[in-house]
PDB file of N, CA and C in Angstrom:
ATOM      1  N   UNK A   1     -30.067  24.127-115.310  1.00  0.00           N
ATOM      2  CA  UNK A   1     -29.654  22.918-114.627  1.00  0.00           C
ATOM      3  C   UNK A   1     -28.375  22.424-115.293  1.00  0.00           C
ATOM      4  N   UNK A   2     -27.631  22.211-114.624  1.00  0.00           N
ATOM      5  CA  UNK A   2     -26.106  21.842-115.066  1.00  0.00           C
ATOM      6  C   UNK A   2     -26.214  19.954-115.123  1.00  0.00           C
ATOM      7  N   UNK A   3     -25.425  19.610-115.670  1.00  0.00           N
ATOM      8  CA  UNK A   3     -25.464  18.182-116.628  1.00  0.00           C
ATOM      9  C   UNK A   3     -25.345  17.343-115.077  1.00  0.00           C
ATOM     10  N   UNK A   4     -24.747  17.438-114.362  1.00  0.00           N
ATOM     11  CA  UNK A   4     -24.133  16.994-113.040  1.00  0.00           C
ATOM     12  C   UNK A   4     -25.792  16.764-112.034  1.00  0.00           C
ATOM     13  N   UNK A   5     -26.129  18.087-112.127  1.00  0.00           N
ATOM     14  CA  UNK A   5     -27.564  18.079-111.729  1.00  0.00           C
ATOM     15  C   UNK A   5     -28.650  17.103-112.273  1.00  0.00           C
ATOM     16  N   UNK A   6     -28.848  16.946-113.800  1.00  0.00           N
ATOM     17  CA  UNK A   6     -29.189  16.434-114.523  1.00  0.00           C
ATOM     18  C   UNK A   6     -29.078  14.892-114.257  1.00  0.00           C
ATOM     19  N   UNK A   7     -27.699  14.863-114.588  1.00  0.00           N
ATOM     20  CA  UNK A   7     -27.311  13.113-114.313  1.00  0.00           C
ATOM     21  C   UNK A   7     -27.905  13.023-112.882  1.00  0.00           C
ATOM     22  N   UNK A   8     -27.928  13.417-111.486  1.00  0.00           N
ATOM     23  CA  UNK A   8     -28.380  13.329-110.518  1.00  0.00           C
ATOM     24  C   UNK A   8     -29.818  13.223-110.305  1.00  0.00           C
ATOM     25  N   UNK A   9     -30.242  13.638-111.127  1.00  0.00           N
ATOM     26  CA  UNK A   9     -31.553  13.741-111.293  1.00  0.00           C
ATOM     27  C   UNK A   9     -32.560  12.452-111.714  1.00  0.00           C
ATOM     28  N   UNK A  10     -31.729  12.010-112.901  1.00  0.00           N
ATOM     29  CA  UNK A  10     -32.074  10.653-113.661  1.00  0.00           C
ATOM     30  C   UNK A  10     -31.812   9.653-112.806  1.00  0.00           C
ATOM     31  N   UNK A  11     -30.448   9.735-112.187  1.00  0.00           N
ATOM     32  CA  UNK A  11     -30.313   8.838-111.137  1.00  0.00           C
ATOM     33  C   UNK A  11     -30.986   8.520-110.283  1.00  0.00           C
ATOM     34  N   UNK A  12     -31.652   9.539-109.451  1.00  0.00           N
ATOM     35  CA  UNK A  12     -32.653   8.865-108.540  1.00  0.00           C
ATOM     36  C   UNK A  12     -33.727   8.351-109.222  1.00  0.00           C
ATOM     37  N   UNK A  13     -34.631   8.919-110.548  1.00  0.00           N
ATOM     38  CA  UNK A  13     -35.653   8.438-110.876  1.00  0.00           C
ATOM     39  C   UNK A  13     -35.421   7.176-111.402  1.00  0.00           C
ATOM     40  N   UNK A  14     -34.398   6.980-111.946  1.00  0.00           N
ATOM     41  CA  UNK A  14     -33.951   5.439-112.022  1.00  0.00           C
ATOM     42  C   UNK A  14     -33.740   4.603-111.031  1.00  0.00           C
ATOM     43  N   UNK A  15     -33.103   5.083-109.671  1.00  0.00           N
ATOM     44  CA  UNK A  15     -33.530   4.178-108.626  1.00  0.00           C
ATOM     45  C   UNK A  15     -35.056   4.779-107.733  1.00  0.00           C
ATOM     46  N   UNK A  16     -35.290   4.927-107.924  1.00  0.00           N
ATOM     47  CA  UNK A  16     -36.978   5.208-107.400  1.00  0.00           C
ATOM     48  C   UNK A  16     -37.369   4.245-108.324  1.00  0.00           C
ATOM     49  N   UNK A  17     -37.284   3.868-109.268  1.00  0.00           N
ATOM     50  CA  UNK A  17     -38.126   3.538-110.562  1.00  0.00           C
ATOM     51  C   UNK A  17     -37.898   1.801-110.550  1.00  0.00           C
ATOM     52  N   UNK A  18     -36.543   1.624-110.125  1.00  0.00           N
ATOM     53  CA  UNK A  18     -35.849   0.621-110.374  1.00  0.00           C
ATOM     54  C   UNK A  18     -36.432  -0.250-108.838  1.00  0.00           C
ATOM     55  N   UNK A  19     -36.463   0.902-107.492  1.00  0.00           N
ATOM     56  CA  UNK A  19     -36.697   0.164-106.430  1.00  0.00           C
ATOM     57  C   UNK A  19     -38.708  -0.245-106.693  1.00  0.00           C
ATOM     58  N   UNK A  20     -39.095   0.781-107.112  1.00  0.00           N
ATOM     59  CA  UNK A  20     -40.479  -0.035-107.130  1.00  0.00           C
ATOM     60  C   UNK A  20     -40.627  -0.905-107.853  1.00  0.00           C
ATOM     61  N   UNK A  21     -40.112  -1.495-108.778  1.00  0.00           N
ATOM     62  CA  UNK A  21     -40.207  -2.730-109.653  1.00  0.00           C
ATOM     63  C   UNK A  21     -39.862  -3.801-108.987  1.00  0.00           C
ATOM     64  N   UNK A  22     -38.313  -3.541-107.991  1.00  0.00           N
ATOM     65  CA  UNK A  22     -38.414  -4.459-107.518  1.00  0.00           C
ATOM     66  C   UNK A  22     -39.278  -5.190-106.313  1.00  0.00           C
ATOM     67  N   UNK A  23     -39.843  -3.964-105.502  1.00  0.00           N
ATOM     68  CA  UNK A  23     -40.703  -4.474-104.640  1.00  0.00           C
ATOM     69  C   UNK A  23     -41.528  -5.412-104.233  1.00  0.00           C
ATOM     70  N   UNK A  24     -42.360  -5.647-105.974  1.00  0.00           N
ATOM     71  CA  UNK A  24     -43.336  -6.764-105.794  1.00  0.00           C
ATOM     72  C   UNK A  24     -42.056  -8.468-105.597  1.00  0.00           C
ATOM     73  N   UNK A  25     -41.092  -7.977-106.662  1.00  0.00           N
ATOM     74  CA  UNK A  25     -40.079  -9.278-106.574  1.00  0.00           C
ATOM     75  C   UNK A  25     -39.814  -9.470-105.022  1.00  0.00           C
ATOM     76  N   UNK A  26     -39.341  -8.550-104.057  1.00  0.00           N
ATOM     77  CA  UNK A  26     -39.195  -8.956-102.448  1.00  0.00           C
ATOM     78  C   UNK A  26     -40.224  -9.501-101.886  1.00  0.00           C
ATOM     79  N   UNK A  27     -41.448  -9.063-102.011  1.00  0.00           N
ATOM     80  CA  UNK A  27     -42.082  -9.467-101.379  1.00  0.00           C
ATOM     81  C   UNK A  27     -43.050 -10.758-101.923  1.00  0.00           C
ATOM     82  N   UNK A  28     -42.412 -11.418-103.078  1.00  0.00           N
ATOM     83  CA  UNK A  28     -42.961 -12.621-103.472  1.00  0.00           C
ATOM     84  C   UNK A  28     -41.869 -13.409-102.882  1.00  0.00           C
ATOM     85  N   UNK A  29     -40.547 -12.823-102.833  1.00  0.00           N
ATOM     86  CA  UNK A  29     -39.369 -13.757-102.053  1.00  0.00           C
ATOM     87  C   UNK A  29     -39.542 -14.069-100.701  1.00  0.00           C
ATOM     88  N   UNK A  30     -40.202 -12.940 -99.892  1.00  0.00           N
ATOM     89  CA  UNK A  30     -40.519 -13.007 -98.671  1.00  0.00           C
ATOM     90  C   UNK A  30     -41.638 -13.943 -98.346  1.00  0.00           C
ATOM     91  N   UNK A  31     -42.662 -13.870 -99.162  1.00  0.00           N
ATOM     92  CA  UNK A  31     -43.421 -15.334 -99.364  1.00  0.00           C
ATOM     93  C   UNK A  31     -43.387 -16.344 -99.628  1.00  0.00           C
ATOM     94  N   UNK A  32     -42.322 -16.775-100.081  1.00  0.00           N
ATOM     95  CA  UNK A  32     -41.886 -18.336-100.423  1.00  0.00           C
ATOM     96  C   UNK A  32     -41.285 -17.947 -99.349  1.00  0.00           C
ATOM     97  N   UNK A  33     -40.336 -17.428 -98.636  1.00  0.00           N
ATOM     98  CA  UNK A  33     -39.476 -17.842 -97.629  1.00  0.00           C
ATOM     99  C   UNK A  33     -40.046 -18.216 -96.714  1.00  0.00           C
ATOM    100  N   UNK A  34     -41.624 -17.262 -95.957  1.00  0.00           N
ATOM    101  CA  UNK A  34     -42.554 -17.869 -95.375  1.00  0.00           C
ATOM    102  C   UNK A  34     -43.020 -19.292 -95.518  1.00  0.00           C
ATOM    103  N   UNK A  35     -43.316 -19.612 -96.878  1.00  0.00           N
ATOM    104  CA  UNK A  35     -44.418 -20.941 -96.805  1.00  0.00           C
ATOM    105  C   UNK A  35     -42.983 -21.722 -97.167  1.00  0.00           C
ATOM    106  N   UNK A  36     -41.362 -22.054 -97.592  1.00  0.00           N
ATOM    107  CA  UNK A  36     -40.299 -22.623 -97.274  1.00  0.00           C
ATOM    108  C   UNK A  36     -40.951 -23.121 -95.736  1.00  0.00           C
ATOM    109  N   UNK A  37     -40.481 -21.923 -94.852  1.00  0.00           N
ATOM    110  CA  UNK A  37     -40.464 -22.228 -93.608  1.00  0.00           C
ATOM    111  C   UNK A  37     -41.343 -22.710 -92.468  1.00  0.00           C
ATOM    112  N   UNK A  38     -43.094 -22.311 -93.261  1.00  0.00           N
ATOM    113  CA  UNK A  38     -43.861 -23.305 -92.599  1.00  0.00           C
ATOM    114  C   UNK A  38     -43.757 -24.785 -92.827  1.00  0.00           C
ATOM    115  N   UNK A  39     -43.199 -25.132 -94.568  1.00  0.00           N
ATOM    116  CA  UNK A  39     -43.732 -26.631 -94.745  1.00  0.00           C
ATOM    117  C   UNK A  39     -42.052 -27.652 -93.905  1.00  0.00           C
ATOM    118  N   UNK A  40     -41.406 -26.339 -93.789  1.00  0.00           N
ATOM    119  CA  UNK A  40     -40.338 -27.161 -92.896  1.00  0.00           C
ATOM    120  C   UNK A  40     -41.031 -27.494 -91.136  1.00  0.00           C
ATOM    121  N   UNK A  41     -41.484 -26.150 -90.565  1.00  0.00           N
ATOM    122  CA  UNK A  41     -42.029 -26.696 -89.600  1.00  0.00           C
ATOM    123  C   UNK A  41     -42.907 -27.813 -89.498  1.00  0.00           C
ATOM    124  N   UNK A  42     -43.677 -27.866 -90.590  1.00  0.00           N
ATOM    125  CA  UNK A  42     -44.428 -29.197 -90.795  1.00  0.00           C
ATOM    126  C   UNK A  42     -43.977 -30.092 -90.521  1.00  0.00           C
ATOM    127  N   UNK A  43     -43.088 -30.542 -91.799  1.00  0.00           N
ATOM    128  CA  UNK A  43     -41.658 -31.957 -91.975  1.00  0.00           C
ATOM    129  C   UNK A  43     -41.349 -31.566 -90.537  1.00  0.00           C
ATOM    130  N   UNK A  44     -40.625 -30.799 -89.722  1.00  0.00           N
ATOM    131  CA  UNK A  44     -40.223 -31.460 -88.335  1.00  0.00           C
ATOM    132  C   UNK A  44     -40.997 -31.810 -86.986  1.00  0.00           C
ATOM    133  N   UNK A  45     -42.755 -31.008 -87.093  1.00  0.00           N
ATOM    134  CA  UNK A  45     -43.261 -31.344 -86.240  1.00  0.00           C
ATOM    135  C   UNK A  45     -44.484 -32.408 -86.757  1.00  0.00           C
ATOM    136  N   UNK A  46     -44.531 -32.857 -87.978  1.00  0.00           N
ATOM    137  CA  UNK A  46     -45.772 -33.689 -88.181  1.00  0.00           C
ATOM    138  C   UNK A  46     -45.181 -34.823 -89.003  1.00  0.00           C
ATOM    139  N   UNK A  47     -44.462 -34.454 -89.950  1.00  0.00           N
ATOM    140  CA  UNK A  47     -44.010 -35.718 -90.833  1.00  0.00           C
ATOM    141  C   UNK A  47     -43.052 -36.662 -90.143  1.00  0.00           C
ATOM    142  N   UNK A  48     -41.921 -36.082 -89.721  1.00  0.00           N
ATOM    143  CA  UNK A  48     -40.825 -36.918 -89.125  1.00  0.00           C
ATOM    144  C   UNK A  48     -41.158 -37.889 -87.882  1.00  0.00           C
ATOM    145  N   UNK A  49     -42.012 -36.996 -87.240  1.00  0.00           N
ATOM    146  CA  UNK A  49     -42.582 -37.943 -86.121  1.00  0.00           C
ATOM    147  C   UNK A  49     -43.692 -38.870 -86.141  1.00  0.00           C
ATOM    148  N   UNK A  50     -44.338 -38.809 -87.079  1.00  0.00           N
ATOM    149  CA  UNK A  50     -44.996 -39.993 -87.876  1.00  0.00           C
ATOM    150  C   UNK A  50     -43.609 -40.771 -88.649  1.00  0.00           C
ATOM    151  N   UNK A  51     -43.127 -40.529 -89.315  1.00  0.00           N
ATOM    152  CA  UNK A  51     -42.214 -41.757 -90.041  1.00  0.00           C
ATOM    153  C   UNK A  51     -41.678 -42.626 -89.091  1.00  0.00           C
ATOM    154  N   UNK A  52     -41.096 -41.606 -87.711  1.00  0.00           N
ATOM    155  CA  UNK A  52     -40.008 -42.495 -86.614  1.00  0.00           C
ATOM    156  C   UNK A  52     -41.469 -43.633 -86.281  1.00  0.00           C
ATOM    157  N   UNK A  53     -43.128 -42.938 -86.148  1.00  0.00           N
ATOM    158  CA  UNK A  53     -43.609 -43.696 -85.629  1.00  0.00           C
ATOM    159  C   UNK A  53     -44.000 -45.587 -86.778  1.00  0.00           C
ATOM    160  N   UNK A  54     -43.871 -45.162 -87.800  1.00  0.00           N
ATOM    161  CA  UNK A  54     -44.134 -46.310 -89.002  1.00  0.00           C
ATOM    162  C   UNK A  54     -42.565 -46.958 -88.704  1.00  0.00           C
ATOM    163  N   UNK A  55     -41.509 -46.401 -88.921  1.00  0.00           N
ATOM    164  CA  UNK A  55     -40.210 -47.123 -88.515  1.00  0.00           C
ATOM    165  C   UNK A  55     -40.365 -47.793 -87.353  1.00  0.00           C
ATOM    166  N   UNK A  56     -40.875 -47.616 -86.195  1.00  0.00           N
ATOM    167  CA  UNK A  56     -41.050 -48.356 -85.147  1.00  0.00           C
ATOM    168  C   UNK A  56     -41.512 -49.535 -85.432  1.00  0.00           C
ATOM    169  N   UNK A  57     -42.578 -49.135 -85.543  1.00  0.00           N
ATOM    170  CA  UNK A  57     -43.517 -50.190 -85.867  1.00  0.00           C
ATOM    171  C   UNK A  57     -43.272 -51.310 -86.697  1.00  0.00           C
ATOM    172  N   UNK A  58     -42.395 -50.944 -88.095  1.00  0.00           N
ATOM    173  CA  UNK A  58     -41.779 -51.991 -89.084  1.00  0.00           C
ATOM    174  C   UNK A  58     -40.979 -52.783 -88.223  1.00  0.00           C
ATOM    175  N   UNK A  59     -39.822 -52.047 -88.126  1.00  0.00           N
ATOM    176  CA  UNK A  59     -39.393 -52.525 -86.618  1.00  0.00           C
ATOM    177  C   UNK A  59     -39.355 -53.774 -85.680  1.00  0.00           C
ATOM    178  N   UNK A  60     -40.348 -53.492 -84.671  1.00  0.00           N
ATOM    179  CA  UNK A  60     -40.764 -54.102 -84.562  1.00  0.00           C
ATOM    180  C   UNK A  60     -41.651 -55.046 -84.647  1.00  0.00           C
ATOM    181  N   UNK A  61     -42.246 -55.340 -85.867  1.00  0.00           N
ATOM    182  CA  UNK A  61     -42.543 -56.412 -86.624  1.00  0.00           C
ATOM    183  C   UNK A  61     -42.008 -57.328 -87.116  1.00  0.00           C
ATOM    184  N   UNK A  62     -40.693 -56.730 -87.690  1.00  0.00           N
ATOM    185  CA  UNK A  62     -39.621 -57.446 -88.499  1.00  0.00           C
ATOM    186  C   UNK A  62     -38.730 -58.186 -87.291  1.00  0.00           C
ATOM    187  N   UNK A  63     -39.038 -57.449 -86.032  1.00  0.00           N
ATOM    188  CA  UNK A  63     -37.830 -58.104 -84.974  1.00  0.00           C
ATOM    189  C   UNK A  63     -38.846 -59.776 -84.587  1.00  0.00           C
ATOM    190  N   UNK A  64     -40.261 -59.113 -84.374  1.00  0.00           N
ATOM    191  CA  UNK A  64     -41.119 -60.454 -83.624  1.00  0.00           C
ATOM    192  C   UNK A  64     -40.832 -61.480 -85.321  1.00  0.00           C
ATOM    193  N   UNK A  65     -41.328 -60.945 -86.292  1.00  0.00           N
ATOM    194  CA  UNK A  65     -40.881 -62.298 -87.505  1.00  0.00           C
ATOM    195  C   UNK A  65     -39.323 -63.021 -87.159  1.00  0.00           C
ATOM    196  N   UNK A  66     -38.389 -62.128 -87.321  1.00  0.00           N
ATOM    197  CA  UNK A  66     -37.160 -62.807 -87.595  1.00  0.00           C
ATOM    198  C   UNK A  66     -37.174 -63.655 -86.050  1.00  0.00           C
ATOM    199  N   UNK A  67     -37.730 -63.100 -84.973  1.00  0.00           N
ATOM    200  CA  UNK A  67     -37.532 -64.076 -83.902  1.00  0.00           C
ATOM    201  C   UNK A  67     -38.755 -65.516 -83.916  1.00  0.00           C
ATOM    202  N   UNK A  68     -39.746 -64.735 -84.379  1.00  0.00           N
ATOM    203  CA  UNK A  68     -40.321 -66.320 -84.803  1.00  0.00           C
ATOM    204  C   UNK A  68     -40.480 -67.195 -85.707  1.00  0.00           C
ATOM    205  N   UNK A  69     -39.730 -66.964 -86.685  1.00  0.00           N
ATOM    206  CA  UNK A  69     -39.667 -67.270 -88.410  1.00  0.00           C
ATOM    207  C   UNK A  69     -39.380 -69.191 -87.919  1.00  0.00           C
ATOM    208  N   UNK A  70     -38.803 -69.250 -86.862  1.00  0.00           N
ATOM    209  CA  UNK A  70     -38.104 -70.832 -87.202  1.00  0.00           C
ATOM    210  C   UNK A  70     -39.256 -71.562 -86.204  1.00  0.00           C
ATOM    211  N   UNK A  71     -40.169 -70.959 -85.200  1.00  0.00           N
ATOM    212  CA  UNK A  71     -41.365 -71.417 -84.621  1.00  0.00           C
ATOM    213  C   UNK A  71     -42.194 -71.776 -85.438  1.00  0.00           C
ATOM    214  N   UNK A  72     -42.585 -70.748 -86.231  1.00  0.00           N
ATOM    215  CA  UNK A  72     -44.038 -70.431 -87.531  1.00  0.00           C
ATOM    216  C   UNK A  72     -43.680 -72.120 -87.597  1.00  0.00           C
ATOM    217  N   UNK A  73     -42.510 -72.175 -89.000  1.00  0.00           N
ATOM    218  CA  UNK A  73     -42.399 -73.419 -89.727  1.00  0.00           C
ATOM    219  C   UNK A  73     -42.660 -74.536 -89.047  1.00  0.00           C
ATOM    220  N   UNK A  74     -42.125 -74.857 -87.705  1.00  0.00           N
ATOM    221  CA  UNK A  74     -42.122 -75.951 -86.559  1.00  0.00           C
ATOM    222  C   UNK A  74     -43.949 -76.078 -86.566  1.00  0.00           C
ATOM    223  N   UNK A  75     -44.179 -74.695 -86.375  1.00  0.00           N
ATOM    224  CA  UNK A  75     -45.716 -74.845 -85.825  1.00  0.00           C
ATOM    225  C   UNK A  75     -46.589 -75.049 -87.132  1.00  0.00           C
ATOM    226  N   UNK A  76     -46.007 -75.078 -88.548  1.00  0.00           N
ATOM    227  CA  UNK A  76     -46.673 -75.819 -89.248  1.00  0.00           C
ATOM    228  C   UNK A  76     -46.454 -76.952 -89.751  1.00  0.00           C
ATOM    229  N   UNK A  77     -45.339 -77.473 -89.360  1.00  0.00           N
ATOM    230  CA  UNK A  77     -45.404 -78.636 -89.547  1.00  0.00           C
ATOM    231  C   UNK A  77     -45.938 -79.385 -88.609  1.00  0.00           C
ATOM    232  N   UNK A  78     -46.080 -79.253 -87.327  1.00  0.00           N
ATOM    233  CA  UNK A  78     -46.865 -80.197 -86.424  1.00  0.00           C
ATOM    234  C   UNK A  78     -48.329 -79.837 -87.049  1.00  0.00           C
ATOM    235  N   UNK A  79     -48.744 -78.899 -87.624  1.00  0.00           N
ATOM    236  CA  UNK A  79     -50.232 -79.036 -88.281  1.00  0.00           C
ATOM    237  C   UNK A  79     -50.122 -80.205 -88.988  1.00  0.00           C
ATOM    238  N   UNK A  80     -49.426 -80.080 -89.970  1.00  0.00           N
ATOM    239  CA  UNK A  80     -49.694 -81.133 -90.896  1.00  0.00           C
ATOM    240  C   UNK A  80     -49.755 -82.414 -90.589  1.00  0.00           C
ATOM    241  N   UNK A  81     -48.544 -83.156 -89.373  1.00  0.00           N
ATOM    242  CA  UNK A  81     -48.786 -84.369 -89.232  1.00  0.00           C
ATOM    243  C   UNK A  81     -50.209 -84.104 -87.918  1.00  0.00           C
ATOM    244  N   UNK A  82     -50.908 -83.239 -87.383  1.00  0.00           N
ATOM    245  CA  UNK A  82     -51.726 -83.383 -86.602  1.00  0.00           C
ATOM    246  C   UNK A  82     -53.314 -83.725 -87.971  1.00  0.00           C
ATOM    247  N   UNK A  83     -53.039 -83.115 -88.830  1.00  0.00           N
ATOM    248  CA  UNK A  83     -54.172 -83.251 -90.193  1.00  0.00           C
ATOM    249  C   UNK A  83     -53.794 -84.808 -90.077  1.00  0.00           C
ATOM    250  N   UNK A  84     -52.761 -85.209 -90.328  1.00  0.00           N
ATOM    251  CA  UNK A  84     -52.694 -86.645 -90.810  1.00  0.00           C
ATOM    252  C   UNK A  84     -52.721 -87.674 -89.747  1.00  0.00           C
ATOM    253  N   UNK A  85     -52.866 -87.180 -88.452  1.00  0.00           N
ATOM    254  CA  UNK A  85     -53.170 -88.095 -87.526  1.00  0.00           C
ATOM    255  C   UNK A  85     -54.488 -88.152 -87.245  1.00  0.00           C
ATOM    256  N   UNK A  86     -55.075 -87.078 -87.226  1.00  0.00           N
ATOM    257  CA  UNK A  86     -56.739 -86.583 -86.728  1.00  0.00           C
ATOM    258  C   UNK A  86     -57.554 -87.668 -88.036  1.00  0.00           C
ATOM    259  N   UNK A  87     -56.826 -87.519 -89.508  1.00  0.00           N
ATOM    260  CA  UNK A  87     -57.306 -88.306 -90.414  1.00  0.00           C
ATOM    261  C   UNK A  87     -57.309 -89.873 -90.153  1.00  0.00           C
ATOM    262  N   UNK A  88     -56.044 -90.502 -89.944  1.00  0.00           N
ATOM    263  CA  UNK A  88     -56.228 -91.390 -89.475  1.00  0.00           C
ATOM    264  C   UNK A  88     -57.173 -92.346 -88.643  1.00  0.00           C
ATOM    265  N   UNK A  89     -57.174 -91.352 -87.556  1.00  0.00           N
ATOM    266  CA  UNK A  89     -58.066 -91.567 -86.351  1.00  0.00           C
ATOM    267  C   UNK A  89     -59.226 -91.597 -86.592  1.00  0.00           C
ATOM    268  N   UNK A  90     -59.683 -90.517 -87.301  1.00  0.00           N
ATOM    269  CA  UNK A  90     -61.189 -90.431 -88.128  1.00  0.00           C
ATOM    270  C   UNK A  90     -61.362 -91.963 -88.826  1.00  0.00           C
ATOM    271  N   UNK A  91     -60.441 -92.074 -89.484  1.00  0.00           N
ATOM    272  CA  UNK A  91     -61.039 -93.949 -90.456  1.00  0.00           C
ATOM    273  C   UNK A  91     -60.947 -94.608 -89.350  1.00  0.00           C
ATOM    274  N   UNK A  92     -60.175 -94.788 -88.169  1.00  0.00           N
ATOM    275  CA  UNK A  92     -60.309 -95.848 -87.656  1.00  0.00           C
ATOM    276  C   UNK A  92     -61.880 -95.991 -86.573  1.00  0.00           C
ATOM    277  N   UNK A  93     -61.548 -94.901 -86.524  1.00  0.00           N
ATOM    278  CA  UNK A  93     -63.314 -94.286 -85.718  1.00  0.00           C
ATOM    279  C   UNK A  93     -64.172 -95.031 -86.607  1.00  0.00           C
ATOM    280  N   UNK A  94     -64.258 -94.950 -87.643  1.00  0.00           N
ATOM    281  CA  UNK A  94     -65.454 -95.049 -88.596  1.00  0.00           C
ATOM    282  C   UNK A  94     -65.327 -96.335 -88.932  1.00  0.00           C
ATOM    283  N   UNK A  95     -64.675 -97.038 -88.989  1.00  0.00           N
ATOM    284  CA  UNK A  95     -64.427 -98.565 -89.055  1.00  0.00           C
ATOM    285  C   UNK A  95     -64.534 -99.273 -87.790  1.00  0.00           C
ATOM    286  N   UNK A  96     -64.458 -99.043 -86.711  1.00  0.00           N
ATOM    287  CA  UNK A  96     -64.875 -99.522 -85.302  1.00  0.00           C
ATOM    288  C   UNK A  96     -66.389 -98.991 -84.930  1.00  0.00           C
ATOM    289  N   UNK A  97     -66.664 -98.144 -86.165  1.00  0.00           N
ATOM    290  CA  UNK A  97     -68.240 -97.678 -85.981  1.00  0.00           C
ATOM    291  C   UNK A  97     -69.039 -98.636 -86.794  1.00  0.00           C
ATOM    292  N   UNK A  98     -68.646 -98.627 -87.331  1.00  0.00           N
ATOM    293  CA  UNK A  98     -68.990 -99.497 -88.629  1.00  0.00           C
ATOM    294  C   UNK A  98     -69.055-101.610 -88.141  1.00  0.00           C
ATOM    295  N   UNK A  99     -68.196-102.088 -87.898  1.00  0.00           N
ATOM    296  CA  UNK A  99     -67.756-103.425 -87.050  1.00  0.00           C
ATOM    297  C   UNK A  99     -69.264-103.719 -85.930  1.00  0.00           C
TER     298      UNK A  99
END
């Protein structure tokens, strides 16, 4: 066998040798690329469309507050003078009950 032969020789068993080692490495790459690409299908068909649905919703919550924020206050303050009239009314009740 001539050196040429030789070197040719080593060469392939070094890539024979070299490609089965790497094999298991591809095909652990090929598996993350898989489960990459399911948990993306996920995020675009389950996560995102739940968030748009919680964004809505904040949303519109925050739109009905900021539009009724200056009612609320109005509508508690007529509580309070309605407490202090209903009170009123109560003593005078009870003193014309009383008479």
């Amino acid at each position: 066998m001539t050196d040429n032969e030789l070197l040719l020789a080593m060469s392939e068993m070094m890539d024979t040798k070299l490609k089965a080692e790497l094999q298991p490495m591809k095909d652990d790459l090929q598996s993350v690329k898989e489960e990459v690409h399911q948990v993306k299908l996920y995020q675009e068909n389950v996560i995102v469309p739940r968030l748009n649905t919680i964004e809505s919703c904040y949303t519109d919550t925050y739109k009905r507050y900021r539009r009724d924020a200056d009612r609320m206050e109005a509508a508690f303050d007529d509580i309070d003078i309605l407490k202090k009239v209903v009170a009123e009314h109560s003593e005078k009740l009870q003193e014309l009950a009383n008479t």
